[in-house]
Protein backbone atom coordinates (compact mmCIF):
# COMPACT_ATOMS: atom_id res chain seq x y z
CA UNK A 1 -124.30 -29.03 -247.28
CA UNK A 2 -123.04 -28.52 -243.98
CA UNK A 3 -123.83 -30.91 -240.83
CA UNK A 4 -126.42 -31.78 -238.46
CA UNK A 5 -125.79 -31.96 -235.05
CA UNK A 6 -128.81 -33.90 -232.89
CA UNK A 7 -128.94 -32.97 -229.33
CA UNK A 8 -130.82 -35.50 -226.74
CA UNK A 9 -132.53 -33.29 -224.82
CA UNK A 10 -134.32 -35.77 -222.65
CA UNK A 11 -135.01 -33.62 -219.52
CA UNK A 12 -137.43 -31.04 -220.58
CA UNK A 13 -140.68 -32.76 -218.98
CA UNK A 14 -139.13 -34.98 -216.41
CA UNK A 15 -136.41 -34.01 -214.77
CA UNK A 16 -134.22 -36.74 -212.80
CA UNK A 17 -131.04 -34.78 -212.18
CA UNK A 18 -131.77 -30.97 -212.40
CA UNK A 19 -128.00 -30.13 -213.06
CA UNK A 20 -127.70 -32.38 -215.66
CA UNK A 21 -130.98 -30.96 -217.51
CA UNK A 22 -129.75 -27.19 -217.02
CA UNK A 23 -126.64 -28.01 -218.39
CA UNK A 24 -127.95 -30.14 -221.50
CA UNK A 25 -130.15 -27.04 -222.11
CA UNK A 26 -127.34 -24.33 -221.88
CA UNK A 27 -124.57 -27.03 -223.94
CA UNK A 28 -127.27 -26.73 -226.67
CA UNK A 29 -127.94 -23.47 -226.58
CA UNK A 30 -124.05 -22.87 -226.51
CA UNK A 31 -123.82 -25.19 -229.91
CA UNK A 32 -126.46 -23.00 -231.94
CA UNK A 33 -124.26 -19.98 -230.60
CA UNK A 34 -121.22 -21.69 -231.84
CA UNK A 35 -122.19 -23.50 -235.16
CA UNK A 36 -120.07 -23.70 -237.68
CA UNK A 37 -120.97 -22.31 -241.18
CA UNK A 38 -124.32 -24.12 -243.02
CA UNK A 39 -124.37 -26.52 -239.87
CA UNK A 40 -127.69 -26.82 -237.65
CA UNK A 41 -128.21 -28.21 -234.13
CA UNK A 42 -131.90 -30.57 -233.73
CA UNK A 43 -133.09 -31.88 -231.15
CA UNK A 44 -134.53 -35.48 -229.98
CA UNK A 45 -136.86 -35.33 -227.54
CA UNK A 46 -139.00 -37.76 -225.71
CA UNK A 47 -143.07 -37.89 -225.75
CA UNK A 48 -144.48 -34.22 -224.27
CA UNK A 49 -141.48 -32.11 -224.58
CA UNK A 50 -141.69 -28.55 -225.75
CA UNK A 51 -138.84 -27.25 -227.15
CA UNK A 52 -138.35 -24.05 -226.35
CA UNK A 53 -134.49 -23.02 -227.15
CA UNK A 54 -134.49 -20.55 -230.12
CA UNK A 55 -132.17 -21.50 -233.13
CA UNK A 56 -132.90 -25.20 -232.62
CA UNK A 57 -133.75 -26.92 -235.92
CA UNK A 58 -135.56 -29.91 -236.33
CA UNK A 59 -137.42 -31.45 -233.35
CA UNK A 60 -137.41 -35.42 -233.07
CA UNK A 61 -140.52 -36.08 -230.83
CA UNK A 62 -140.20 -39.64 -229.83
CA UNK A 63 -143.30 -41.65 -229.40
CA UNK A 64 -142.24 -42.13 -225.63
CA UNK A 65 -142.02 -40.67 -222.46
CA UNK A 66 -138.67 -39.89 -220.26
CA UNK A 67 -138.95 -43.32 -218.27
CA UNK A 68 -139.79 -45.70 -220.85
CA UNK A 69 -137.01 -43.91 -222.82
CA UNK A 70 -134.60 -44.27 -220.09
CA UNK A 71 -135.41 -47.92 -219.99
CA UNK A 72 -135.35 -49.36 -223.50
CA UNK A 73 -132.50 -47.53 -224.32
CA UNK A 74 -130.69 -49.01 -221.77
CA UNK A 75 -131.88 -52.57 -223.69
CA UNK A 76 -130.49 -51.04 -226.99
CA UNK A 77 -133.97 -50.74 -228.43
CA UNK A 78 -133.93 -46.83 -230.29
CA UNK A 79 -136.99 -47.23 -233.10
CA UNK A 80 -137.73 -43.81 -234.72
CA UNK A 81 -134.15 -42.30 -233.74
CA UNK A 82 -132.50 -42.23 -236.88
CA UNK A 83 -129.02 -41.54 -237.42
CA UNK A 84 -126.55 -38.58 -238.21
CA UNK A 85 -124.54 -36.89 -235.86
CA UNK A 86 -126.39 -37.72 -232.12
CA UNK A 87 -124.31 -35.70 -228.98
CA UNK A 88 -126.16 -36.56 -225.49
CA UNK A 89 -125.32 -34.23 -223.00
CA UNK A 90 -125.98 -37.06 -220.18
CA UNK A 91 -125.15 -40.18 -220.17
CA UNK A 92 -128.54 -41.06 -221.92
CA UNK A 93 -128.58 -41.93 -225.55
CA UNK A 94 -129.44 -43.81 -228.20
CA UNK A 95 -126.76 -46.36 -228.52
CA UNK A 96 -126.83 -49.40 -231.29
CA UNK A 97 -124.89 -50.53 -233.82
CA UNK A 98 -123.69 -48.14 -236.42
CA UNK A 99 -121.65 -47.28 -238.74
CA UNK A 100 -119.39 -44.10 -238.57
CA UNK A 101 -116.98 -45.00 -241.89
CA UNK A 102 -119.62 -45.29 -244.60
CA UNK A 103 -122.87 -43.98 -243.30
CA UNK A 104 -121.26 -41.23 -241.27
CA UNK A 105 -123.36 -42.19 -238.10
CA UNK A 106 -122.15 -40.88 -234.91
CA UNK A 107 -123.04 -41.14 -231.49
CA UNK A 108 -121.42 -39.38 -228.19
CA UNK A 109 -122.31 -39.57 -224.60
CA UNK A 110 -121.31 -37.65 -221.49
CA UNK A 111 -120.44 -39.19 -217.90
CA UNK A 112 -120.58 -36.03 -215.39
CA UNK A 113 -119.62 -38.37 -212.14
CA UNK A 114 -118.39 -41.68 -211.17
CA UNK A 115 -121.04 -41.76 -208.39
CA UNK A 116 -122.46 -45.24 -209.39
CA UNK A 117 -118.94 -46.85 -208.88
CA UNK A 118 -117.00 -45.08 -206.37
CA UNK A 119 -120.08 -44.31 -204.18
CA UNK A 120 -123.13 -46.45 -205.18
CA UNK A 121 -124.61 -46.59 -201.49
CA UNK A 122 -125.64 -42.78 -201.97
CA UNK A 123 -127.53 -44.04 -205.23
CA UNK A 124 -131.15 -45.81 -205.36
CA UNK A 125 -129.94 -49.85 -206.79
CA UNK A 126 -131.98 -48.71 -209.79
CA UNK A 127 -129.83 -45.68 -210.48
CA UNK A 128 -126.69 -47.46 -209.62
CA UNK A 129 -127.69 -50.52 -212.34
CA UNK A 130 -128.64 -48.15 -215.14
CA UNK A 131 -125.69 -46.30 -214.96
CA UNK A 132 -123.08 -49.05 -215.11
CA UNK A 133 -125.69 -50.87 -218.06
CA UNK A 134 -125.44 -47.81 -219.95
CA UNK A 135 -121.40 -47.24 -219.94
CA UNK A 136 -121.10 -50.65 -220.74
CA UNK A 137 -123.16 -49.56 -223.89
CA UNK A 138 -121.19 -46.89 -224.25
CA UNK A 139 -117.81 -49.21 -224.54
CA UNK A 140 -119.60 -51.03 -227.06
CA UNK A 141 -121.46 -48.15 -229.20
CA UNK A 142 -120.12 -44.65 -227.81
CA UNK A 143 -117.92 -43.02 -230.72
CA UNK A 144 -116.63 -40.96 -227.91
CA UNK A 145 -117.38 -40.47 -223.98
CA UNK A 146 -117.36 -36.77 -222.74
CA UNK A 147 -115.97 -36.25 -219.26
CA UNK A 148 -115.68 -32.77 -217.77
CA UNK A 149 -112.13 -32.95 -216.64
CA UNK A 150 -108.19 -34.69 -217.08
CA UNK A 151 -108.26 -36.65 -213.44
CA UNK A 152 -111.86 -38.06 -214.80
CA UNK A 153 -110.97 -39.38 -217.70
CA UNK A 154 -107.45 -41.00 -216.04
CA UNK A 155 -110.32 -42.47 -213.52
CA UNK A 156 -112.62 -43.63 -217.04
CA UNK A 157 -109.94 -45.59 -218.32
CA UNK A 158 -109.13 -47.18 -215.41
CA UNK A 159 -112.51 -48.82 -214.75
CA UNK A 160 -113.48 -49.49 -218.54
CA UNK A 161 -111.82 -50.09 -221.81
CA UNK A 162 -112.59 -46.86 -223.99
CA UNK A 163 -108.61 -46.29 -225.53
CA UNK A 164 -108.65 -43.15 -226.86
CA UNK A 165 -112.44 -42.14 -227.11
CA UNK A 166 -112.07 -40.51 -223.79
CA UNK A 167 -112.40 -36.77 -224.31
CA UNK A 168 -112.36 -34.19 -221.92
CA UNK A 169 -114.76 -30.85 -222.53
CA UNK A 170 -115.32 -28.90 -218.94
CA UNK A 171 -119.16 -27.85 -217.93
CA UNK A 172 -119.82 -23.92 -216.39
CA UNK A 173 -121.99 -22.47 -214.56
CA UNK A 174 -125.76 -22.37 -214.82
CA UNK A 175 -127.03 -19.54 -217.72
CA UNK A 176 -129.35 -17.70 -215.40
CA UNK A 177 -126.62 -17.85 -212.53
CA UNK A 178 -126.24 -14.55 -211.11
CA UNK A 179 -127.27 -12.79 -208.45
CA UNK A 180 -130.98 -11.59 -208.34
CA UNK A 181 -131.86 -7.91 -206.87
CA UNK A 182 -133.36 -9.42 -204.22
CA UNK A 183 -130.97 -11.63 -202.50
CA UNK A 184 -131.56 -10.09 -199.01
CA UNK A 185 -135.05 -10.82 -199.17
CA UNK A 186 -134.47 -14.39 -201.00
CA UNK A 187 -131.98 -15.54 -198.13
CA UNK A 188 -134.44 -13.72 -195.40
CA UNK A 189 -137.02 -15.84 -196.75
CA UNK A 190 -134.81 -18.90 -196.36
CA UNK A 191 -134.52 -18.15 -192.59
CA UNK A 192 -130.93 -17.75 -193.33
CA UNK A 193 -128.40 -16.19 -190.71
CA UNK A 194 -126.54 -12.88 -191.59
CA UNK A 195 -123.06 -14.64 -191.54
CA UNK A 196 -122.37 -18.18 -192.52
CA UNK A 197 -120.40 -20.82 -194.32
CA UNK A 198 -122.36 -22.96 -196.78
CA UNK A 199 -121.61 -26.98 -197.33
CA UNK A 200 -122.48 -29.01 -199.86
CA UNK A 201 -121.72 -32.50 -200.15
CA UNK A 202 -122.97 -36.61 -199.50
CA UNK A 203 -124.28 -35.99 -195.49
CA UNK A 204 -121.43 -38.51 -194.09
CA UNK A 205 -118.96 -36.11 -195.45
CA UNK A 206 -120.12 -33.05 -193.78
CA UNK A 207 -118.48 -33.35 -190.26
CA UNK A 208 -115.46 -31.63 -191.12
CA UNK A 209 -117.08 -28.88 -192.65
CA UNK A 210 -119.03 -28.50 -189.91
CA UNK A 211 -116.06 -28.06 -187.54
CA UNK A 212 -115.09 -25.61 -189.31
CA UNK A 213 -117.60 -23.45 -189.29
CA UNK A 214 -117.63 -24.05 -185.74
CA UNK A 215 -113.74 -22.87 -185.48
CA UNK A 216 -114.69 -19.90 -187.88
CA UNK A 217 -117.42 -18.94 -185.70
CA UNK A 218 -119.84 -18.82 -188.12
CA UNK A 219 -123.51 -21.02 -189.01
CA UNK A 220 -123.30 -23.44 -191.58
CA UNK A 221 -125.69 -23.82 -194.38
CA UNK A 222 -126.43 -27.04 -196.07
CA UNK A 223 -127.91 -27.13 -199.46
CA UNK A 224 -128.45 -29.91 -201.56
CA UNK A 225 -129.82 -31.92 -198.85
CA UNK A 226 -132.14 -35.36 -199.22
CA UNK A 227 -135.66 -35.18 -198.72
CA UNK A 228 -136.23 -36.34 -194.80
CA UNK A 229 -132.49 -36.10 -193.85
CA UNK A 230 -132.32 -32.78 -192.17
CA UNK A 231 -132.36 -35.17 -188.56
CA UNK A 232 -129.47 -37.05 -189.16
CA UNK A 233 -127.22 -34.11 -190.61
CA UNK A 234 -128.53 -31.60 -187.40
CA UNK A 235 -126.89 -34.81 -185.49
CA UNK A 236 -123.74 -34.98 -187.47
CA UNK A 237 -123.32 -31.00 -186.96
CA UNK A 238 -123.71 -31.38 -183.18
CA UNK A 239 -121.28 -34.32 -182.95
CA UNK A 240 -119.41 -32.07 -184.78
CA UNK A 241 -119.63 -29.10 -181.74
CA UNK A 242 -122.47 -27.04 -184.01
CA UNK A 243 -125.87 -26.58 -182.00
CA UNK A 244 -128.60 -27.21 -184.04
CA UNK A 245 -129.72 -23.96 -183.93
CA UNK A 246 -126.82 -23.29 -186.40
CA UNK A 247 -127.25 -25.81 -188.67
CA UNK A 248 -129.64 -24.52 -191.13
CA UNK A 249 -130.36 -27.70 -194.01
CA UNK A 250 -131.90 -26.64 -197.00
CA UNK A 251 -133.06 -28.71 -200.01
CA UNK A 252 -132.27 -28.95 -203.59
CA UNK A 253 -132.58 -24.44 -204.68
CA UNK A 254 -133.86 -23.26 -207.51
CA UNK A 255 -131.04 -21.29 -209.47
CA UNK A 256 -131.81 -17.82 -208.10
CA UNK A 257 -132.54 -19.01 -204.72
CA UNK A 258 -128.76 -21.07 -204.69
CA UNK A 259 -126.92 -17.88 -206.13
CA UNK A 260 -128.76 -15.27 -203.33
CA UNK A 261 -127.74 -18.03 -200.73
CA UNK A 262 -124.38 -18.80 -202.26
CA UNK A 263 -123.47 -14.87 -202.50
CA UNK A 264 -124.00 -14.47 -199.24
CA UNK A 265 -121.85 -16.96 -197.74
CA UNK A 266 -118.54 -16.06 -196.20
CA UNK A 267 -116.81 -19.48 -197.94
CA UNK A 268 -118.22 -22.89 -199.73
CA UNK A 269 -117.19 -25.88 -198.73
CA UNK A 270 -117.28 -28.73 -200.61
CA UNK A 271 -116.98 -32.26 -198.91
CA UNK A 272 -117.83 -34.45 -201.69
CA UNK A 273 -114.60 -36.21 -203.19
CA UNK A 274 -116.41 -38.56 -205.70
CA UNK A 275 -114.81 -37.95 -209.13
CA UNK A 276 -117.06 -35.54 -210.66
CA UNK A 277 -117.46 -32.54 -211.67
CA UNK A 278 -118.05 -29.74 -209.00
CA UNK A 279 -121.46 -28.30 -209.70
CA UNK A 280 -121.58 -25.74 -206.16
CA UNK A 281 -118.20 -25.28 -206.35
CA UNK A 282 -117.76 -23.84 -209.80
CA UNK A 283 -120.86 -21.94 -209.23
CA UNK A 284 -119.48 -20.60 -205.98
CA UNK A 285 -116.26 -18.93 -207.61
CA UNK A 286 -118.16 -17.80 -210.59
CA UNK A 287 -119.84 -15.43 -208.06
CA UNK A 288 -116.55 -14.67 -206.10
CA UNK A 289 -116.95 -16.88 -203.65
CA UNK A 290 -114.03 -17.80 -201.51
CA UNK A 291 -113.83 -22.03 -202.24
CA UNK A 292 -112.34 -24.72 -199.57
CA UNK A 293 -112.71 -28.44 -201.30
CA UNK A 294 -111.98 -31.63 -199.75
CA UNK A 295 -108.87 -33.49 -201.44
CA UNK A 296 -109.54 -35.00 -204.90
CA UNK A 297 -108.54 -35.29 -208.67
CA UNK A 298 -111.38 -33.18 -210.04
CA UNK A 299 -111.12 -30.77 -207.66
CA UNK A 300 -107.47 -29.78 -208.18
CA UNK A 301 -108.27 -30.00 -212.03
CA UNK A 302 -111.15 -27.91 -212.00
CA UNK A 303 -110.62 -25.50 -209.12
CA UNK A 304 -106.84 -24.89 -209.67
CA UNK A 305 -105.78 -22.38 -207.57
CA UNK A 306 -108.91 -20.68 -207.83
CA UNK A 307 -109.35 -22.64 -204.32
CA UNK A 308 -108.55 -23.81 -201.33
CA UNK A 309 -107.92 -27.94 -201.82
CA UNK A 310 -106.88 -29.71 -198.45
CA UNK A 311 -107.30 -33.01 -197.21
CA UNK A 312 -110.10 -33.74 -194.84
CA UNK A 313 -108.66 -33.19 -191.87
CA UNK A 314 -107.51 -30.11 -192.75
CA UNK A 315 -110.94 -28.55 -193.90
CA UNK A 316 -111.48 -26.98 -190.32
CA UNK A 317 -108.22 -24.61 -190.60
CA UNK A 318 -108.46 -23.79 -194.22
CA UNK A 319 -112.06 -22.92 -193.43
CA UNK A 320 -111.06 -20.76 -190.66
CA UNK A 321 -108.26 -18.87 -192.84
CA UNK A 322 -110.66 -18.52 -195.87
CA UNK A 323 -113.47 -17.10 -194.17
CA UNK A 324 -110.62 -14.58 -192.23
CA UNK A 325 -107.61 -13.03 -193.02
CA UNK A 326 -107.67 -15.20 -196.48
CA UNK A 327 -111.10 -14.57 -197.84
CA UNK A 328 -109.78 -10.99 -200.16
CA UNK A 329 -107.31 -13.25 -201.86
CA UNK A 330 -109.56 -16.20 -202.52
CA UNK A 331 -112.35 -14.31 -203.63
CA UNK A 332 -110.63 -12.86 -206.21
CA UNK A 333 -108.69 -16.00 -207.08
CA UNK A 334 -112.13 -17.45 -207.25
CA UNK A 335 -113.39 -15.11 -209.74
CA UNK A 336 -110.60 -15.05 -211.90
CA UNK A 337 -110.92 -18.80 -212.28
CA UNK A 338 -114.53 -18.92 -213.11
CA UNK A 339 -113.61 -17.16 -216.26
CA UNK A 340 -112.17 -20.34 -217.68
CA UNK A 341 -115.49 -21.72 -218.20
CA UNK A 342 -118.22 -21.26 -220.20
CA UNK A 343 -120.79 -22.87 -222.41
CA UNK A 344 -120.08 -21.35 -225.51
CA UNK A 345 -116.74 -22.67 -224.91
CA UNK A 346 -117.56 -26.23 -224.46
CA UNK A 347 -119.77 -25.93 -227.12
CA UNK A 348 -116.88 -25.42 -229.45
CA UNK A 349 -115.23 -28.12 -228.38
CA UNK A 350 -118.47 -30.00 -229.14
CA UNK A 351 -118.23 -29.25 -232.46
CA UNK A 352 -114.85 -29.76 -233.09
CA UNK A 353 -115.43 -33.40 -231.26
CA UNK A 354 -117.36 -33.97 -233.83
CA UNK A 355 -115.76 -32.92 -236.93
CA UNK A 356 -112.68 -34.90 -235.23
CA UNK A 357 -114.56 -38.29 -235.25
């Protein structure tokens, strides 16, 4: 009888981190692509969820919602889980004492950032404490933590004592990623300006960005930003030399809306150093996107030389070249490194974490 792998998909109904529950969806879609001979991939899912990803096997409807799952979790109370073979795409899973030797029990998490540590101020306190409560679970319970890249996991170790369940398995880009028919109208629709740079990172990182859209010429385009701070980022952009009128700060995107606006842009920029993995920025280059990225460990692992990686105050110039006499070159430099990620891949990888343990 071949194995069952159990897949936490705990975002369905409520969504707290809408990366995070695109990628859970597209890792398990990736593992029922992928599975190995006789094996399956079920799902647990909390109270409400509808699980609509074909192939999946067995459906564990737990007798709670998202938040109260969230919460005694993180208390290591998991009634009516059960055992097996339990991957979590997200940091959020069932982990308690079990036993991996004889009853062949195993549990797996995945960290996607180091927000909560290296940054907690651009957290809610709530989000910060349930973080850190739940790696220290993982120490105890994880049979392995997932991080998407090398410079990650060298960060991990530092900060908690995991020895050698560390393992590294990259994300990709979003399934339904590509660029819709009607971009024009999408970005028109937007109030977007013909030419422009797009940023994307925490708001006190945007001022060199910023400049150098100002030295390129070009409007800037924020996306991703918080609910009610459009005032303070239009002020950072005209510290910055950027009238207002240029600055055009857009919310959280749904996927076709981000890869019309995306597309379009003459370069991304992203400011955001936090040891993570590079949501925009790997989307960006999977469209052929010309990429300029602010100095950091996951950004040289993950972008390569599939972008431009400078530090800070060199963001204005590299901006300027990339969206000039550089873009040909990093466009197709961009392109060529998207290819090296994909979910079927890291699915694979998945599995074979799995038969490892």
């Amino acid at each position: 009888m071949g194995a069952r792998l159990r897949v936490v998909l705990d975002q369905l109904v409520h969504v707290v981190d809408p990366d995070q529950a695109a990628a859970s969806r597209d890792l398990a879609a990736g593992l029922v692509q992928t599975a190995p001979p006789n094996c399956a991939v079920d799902a647990i899912v909390p109270s409400g969820a509808d699980v609509d990803l074909r192939g999946i096997g067995e459906v564990r409807t737990l007798a709670v919602g998202r938040r109260e799952l969230a919460a005694s979790w993180q208390l290591g109370i998991a009634p009516g889980v059960g055992g097996g073979l339990i991957h979590a795409p997200t940091l959020l899973a069932p982990l308690v004492r079990h036993d991996r030797v004889h009853d062949n029990d195993q549990t797996t998490v995945t960290l996607w950032d180091l927000r909560a540590w290296e940054a907690p101020s651009q957290l809610a306190r709530g989000a910060v404490a349930w973080h850190r409560g739940m790696l220290r679970r993982a120490v105890k319970h994880a049979d392995a933590v997932v991080v998407p890249s090398h410079s990650m996991a060298q960060r991990l170790s530092g900060l908690v004592k995991l020895g050698d369940r560390i393992r590294v398995i990259a994300g990709a880009p979003p399934q339904g990623l590509v660029l819709p028919a009607d971009a024009t109208s999408r970005r028109d629709a937007l109030g977007l300006p013909s030419e422009y740079i797009v940023l994307s990172g925490p708001q006190d990182t945007l001022a060199a960005g910023f400049r150098g859209a100002v030295a390129a010429g070009l409007d800037a385009v924020v996306i991703g930003a918080a609910e009610g701070a459009e005032p303070r980022i239009a002020e950072i952009a005209a510290a910055a030399g950027l009238p207002e009128r240029r600055a055009h700060i857009r919310g959280t995107l749904e996927v076709s809306d981000r890869a019309a606006v995306l597309a379009g842009a003459r370069v991304f920029v992203s400011t955001d150093a936090v040891t993570g993995w590079p949501w925009r920025a790997v989307e960006a280059m999977s469209l052929g996107v010309p990429v300029v990225a602010v100095e950091s460990g996951c950004h040289h692992d993950v972008l390569a030389d599939g972008g431009a990686v400078v530090a800070e105050e060199a963001l204005p110039d590299a901006i300027e070249e990339a969206a000039g006499a550089g873009r040909e070159r990093l466009r197709v430099l961009a392109a060529d490194r998207s290819r090296a990620f994909s979910w079927a891949s890291a699915a694979e990888r998945v599995w074979s974490l799995h038969a490892d343990l």
